[in-house]
C-alpha atoms as a PDB file:
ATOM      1  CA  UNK A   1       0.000   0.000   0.000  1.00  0.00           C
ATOM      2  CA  UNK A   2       3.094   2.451   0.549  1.00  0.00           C
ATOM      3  CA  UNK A   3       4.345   2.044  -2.577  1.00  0.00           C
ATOM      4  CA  UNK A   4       0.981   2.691  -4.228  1.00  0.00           C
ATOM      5  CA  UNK A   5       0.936   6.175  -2.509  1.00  0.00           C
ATOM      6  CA  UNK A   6       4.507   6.808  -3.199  1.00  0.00           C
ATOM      7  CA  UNK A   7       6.252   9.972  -4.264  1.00  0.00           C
ATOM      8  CA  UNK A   8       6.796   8.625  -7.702  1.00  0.00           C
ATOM      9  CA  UNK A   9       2.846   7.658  -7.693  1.00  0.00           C
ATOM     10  CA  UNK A  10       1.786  11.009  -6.757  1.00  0.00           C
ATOM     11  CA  UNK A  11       4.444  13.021  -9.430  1.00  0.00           C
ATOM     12  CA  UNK A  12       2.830  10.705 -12.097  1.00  0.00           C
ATOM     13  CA  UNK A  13      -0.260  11.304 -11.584  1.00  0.00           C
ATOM     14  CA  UNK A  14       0.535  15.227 -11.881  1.00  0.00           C
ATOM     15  CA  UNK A  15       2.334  14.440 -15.104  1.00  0.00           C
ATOM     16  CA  UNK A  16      -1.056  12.526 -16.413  1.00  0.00           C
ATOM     17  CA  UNK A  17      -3.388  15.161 -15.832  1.00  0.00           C
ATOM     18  CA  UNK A  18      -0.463  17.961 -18.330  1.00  0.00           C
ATOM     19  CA  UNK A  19       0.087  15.150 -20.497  1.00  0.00           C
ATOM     20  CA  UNK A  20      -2.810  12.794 -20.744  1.00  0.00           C
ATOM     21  CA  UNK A  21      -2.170  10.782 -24.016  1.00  0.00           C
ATOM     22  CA  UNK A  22       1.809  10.039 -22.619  1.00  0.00           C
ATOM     23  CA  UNK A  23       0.631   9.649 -19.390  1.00  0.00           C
ATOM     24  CA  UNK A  24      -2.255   6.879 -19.597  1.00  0.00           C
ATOM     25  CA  UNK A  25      -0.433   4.951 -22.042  1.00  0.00           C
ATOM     26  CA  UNK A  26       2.525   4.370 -19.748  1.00  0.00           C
ATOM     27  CA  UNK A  27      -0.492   3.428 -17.022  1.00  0.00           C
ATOM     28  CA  UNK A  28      -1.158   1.120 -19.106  1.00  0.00           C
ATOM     29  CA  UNK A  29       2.000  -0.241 -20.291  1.00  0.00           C
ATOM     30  CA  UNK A  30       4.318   0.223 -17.358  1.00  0.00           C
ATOM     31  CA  UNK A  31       1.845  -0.129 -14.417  1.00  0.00           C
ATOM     32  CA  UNK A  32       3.041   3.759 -13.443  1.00  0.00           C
ATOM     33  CA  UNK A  33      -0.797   4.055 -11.890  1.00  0.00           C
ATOM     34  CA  UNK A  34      -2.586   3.996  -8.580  1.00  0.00           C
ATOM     35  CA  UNK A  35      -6.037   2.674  -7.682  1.00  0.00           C
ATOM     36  CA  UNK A  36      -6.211   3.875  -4.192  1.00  0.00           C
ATOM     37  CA  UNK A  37      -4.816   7.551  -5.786  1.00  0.00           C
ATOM     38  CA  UNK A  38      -8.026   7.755  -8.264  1.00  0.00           C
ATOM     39  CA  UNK A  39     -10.430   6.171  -5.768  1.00  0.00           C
ATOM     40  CA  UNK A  40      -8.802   8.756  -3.834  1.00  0.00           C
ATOM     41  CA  UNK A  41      -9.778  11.538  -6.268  1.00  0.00           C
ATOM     42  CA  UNK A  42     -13.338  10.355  -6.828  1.00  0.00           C
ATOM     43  CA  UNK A  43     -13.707  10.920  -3.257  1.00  0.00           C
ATOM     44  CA  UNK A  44     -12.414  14.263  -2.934  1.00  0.00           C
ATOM     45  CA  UNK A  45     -14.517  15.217  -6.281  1.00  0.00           C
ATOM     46  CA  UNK A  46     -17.619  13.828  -3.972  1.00  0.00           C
ATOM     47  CA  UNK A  47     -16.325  16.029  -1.180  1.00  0.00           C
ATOM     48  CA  UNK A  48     -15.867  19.222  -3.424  1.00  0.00           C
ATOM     49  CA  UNK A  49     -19.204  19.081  -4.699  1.00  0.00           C
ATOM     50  CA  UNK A  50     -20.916  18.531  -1.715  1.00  0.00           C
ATOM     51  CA  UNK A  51     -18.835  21.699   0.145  1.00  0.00           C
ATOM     52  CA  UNK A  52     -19.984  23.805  -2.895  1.00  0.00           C
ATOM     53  CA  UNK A  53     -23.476  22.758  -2.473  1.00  0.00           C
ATOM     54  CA  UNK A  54     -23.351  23.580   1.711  1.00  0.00           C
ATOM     55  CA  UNK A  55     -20.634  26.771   1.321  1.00  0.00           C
ATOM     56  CA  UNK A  56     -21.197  28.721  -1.915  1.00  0.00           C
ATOM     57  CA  UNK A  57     -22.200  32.456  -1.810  1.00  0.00           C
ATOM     58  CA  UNK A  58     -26.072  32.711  -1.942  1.00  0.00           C
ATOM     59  CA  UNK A  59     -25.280  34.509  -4.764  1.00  0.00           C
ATOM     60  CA  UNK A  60     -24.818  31.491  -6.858  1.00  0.00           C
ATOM     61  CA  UNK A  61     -26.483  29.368  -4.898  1.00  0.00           C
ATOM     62  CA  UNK A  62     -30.025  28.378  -3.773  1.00  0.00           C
ATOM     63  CA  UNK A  63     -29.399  25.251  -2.053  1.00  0.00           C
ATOM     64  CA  UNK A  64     -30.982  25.049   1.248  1.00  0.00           C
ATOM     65  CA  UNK A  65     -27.663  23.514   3.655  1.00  0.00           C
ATOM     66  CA  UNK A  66     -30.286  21.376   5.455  1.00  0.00           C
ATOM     67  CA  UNK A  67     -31.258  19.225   2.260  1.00  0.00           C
ATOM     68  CA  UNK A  68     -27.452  18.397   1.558  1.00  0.00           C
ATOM     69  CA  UNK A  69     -26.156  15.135   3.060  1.00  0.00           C
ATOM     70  CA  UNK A  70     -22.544  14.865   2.224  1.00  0.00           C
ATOM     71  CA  UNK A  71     -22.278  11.094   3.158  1.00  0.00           C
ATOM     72  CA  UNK A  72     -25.201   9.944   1.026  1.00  0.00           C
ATOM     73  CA  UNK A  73     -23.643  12.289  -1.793  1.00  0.00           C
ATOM     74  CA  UNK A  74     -20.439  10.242  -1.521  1.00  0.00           C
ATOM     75  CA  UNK A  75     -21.963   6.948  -1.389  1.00  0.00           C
ATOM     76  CA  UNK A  76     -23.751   7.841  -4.828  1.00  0.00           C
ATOM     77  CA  UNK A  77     -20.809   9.050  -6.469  1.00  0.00           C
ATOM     78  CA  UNK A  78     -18.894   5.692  -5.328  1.00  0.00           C
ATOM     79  CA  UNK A  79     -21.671   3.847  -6.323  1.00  0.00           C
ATOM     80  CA  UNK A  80     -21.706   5.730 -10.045  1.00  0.00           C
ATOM     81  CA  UNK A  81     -18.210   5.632 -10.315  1.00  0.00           C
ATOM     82  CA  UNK A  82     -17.747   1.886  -9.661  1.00  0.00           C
ATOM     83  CA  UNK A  83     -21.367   0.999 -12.229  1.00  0.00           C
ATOM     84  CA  UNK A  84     -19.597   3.212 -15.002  1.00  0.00           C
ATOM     85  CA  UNK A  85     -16.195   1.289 -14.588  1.00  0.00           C
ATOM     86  CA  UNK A  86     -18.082  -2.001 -14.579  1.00  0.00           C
ATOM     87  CA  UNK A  87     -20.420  -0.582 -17.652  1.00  0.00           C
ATOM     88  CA  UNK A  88     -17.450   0.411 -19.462  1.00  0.00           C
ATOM     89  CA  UNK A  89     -14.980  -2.778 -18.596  1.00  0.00           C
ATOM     90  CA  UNK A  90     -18.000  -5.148 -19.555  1.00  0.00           C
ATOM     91  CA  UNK A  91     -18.659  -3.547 -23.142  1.00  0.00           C
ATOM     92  CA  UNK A  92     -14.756  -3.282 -23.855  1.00  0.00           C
ATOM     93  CA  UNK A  93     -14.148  -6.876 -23.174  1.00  0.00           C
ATOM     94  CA  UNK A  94     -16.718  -7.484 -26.631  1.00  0.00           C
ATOM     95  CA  UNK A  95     -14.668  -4.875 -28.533  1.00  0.00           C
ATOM     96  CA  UNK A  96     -11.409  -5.771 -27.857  1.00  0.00           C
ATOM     97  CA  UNK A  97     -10.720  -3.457 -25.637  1.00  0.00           C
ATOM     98  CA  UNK A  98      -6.995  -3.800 -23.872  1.00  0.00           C
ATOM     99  CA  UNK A  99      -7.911  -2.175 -20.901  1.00  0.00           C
ATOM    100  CA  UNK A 100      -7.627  -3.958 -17.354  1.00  0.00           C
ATOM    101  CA  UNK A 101     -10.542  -3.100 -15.099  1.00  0.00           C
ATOM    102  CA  UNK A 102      -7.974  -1.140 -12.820  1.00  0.00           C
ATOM    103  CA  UNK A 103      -6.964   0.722 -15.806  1.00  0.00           C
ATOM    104  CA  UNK A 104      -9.967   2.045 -16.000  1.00  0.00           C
ATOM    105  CA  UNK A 105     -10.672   2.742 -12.278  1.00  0.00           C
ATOM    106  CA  UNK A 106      -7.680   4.814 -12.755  1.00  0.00           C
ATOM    107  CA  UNK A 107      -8.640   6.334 -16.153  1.00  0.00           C
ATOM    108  CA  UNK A 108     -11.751   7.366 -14.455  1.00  0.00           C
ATOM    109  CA  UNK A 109     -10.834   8.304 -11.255  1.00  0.00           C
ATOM    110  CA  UNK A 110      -8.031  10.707 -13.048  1.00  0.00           C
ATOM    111  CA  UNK A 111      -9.798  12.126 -15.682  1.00  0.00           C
ATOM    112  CA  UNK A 112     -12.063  13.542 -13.054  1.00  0.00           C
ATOM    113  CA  UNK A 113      -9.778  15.652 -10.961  1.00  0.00           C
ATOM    114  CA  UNK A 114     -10.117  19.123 -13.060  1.00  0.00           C
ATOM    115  CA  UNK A 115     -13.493  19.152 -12.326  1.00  0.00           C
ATOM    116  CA  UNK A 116     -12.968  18.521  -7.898  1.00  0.00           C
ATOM    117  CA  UNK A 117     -10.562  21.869  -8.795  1.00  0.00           C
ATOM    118  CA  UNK A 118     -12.798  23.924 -10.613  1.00  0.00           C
ATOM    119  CA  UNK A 119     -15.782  23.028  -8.200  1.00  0.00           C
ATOM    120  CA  UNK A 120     -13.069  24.053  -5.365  1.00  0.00           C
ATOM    121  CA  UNK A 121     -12.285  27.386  -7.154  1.00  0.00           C
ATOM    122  CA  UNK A 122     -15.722  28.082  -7.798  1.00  0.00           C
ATOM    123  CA  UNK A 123     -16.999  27.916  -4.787  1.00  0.00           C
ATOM    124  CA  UNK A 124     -13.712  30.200  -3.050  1.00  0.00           C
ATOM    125  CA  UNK A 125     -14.636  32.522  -5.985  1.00  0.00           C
ATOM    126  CA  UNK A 126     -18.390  32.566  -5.064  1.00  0.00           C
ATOM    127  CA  UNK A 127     -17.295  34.004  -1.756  1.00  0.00           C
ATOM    128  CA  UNK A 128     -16.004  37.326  -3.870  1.00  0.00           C
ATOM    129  CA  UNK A 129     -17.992  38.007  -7.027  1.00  0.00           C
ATOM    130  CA  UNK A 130     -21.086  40.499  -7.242  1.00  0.00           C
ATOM    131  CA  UNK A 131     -24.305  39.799  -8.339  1.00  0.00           C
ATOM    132  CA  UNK A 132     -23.680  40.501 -11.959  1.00  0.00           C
ATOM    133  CA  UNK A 133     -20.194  38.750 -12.236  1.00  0.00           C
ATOM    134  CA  UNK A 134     -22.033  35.087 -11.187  1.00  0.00           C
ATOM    135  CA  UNK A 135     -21.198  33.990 -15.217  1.00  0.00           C
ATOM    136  CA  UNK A 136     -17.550  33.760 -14.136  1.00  0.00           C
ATOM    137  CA  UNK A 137     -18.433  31.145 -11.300  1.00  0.00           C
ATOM    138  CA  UNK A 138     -20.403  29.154 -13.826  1.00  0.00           C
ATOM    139  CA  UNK A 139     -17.083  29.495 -16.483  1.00  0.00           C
ATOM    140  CA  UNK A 140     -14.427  28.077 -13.836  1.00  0.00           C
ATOM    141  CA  UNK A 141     -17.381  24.973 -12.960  1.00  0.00           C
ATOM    142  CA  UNK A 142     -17.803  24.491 -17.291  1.00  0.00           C
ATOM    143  CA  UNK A 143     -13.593  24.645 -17.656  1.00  0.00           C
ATOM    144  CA  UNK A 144     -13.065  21.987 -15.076  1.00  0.00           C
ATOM    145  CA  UNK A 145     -16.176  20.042 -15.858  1.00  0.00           C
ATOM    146  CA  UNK A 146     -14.572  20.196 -19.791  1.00  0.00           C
ATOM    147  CA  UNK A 147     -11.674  19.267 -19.224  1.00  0.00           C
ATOM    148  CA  UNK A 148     -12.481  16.602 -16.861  1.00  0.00           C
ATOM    149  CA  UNK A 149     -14.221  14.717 -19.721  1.00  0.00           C
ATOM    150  CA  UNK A 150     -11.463  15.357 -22.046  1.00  0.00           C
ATOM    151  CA  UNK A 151      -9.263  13.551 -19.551  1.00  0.00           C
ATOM    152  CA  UNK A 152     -11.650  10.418 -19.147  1.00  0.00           C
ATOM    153  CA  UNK A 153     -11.933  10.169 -22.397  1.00  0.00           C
ATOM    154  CA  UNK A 154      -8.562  10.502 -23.543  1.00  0.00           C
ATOM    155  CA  UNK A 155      -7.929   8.110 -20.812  1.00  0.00           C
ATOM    156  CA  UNK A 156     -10.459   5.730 -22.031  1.00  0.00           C
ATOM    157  CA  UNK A 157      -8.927   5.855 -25.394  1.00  0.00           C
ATOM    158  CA  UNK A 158      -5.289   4.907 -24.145  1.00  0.00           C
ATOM    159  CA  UNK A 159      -6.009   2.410 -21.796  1.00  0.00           C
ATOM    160  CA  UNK A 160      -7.884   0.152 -24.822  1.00  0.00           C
ATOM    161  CA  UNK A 161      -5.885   1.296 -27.404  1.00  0.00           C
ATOM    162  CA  UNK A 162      -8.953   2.455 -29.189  1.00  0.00           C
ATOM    163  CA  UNK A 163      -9.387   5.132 -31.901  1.00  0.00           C
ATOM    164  CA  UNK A 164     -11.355   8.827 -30.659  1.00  0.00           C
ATOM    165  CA  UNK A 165     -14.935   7.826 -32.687  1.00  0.00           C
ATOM    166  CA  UNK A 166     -14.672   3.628 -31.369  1.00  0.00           C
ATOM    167  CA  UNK A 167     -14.175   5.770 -28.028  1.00  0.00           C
ATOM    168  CA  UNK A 168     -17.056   7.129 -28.159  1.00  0.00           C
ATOM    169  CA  UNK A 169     -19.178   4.936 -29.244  1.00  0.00           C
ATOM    170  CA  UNK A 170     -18.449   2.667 -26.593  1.00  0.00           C
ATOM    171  CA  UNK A 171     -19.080   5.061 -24.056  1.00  0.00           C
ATOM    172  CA  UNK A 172     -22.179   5.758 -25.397  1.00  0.00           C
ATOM    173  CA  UNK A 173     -22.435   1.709 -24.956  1.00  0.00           C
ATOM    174  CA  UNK A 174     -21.056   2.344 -21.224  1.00  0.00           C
ATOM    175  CA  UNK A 175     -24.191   4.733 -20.205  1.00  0.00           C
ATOM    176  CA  UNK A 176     -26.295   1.753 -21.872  1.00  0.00           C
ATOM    177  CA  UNK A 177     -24.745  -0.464 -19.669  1.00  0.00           C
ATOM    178  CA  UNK A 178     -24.983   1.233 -16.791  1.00  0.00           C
ATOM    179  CA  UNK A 179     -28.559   1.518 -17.304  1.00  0.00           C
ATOM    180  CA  UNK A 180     -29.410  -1.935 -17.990  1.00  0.00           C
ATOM    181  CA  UNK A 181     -27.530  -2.718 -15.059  1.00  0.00           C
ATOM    182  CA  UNK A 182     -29.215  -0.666 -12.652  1.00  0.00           C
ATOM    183  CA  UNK A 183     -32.535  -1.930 -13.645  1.00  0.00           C
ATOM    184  CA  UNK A 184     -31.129  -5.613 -13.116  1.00  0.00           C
ATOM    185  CA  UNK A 185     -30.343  -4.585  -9.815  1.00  0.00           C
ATOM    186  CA  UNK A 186     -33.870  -2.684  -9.000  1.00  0.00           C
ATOM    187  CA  UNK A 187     -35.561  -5.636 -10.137  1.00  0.00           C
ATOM    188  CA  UNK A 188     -33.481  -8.246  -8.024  1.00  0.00           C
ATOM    189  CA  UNK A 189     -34.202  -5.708  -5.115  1.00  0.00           C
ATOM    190  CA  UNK A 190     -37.719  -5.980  -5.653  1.00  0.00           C
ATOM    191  CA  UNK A 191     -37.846 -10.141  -5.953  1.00  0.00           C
ATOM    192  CA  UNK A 192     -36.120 -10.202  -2.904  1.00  0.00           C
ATOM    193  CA  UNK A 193     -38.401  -7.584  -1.095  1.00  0.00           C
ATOM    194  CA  UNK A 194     -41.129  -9.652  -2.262  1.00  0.00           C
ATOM    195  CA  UNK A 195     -39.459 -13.145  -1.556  1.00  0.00           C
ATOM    196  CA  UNK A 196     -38.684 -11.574   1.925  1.00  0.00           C
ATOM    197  CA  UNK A 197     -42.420 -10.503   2.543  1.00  0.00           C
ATOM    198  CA  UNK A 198     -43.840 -13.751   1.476  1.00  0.00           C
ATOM    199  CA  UNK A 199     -41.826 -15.777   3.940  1.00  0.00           C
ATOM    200  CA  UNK A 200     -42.474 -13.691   6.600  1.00  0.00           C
ATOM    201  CA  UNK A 201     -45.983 -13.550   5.803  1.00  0.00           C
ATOM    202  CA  UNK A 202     -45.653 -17.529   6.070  1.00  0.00           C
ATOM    203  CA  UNK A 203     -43.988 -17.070   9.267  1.00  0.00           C
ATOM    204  CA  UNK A 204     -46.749 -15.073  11.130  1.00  0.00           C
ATOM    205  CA  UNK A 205     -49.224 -16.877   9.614  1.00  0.00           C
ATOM    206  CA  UNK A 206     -47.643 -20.085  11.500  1.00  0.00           C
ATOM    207  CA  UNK A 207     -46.863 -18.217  14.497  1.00  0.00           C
ATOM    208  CA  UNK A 208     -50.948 -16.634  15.125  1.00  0.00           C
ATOM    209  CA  UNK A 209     -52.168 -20.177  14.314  1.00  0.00           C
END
C-alpha cells in the first residue's frame, strides 16, 4: 500500500493530468498508476461538490444547507463511479478493448480531478464576485467540468488502445450499460423484497395459528 501512494505515484499522476495521451499509455503499459490515488480523487470530487453545495455564496447558490447530506452524496458518487467502470470494462471486453478493469478505475478516477478543482475554485470565488459577475463562477465549474471529460476520455482511449470515434461509441455503450444494469439490480431488489415478505408472511401466519 506504501508504494501505491509513493512519491513517484503522486508526481505521475501530476504528469497525467499535463500530459494525458503520454501519461495513460505508460499506465497502461508500465503499471506507473494507482487505484487507491483515483479512488482517492473520486472521493475528494464527492467532497468538493458537496462543500460547494453547503458553502457557496447565496449569490450562486439556492441550495438550502439542510437538504445536503454529504455522506449519502459520496456513497452515490462511489456507487456511479464503480457501475460506469463495470459498464465500461464489460462492453470493452466485446470490442477488444486492452484495458484492465484497474486501468480504468484509474482512467476514471483521473480524468475527473479538473473538475474537484474547478468546483473548489468556484466555490472560493463565489465568496467574492457580485451579483452581476455570477457567469464567471459558472465558467471556472464548465472549464473543469470540460476538461475533466477530455481527460476520461482521452484516458479511455489509451487504456484500450482504441481510436477517438470507437471511443465514443463505446461510451455511449457504457451509459447503456450502466442503465441496464441498474434496472437488473432494481428488479433483483424488488424479488427479494417480495421473496422476503412472502416468507415472513408464512412465518406469522404459522406463528398466530
Amino acid at each position: 500500500m506504501k508504494e501505491l501512494f509513493s512519491k513517484e505515484k503522486w508526481s505521475y499522476f501530476g504528469y497525467t493530468l499535463t500530459h494525458p495521451m503520454d501519461g495513460f499509455y505508460w499506465i497502461r503499459h508500465k503499471e506507473y498508476g494507482s487505484v487507491p490515488i483515483a479512488i482517492l480523487m473520486v472521493i475528494l470530487f464527492s467532497i468538493s461538490f458537496s462543500l460547494n453545495r453547503l458553502y457557496a455564496s447565496f449569490v450562486v447558490n439556492e441550495t438550502d444547507p439542510r437538504s445536503v447530506n454529504s455522506l449519502t452524496e459520496l456513497a452515490g458518487v462511489l456507487v456511479l463511479f464503480l457501475l460506469v467502470c463495470v459498464g465500461n470494462w464489460s462492453i470493452t471486453c466485446l470490442m477488444d478493448g486492452e484495458g484492465r478493469f484497474k486501468d480504468i478505475i484509474i482512467a476514471v478516477g483521473y480524468g475527473i480531478t479538473p473538475a474537484t478543482v474547478g468546483y473548489v475554485l468556484a466555490t472560493l470565488l463565489s465568496r467574492v464576485i457580485a451579483d452581476n459577475e455570477q457567469a464567471f463562477y459558472g465558467l471556472v465549474i464548465a472549464i473543469g467540468i470540460a476538461y475533466a471529460v477530455i481527460l476520461v476520455l482521452m484516458g479511455i482511449m489509451q487504456v484500450h488502445n482504441y481510436t477517438l470515434g470507437k471511443t465514443l461509441i463505446t461510451l455511449f455503450l457504457t451509459f447503456v450499460a450502466v442503465l441496464i444494469i441498474i434496472f437488473l439490480a432494481l428488479l433483483l431488489f424488488n424479488l427479494v423484497s417480495q421473496v422476503i415478505t412472502f416468507f415472513k408472511s408464512i412465518y406469522l401466519e404459522l406463528i398466530f395459528r
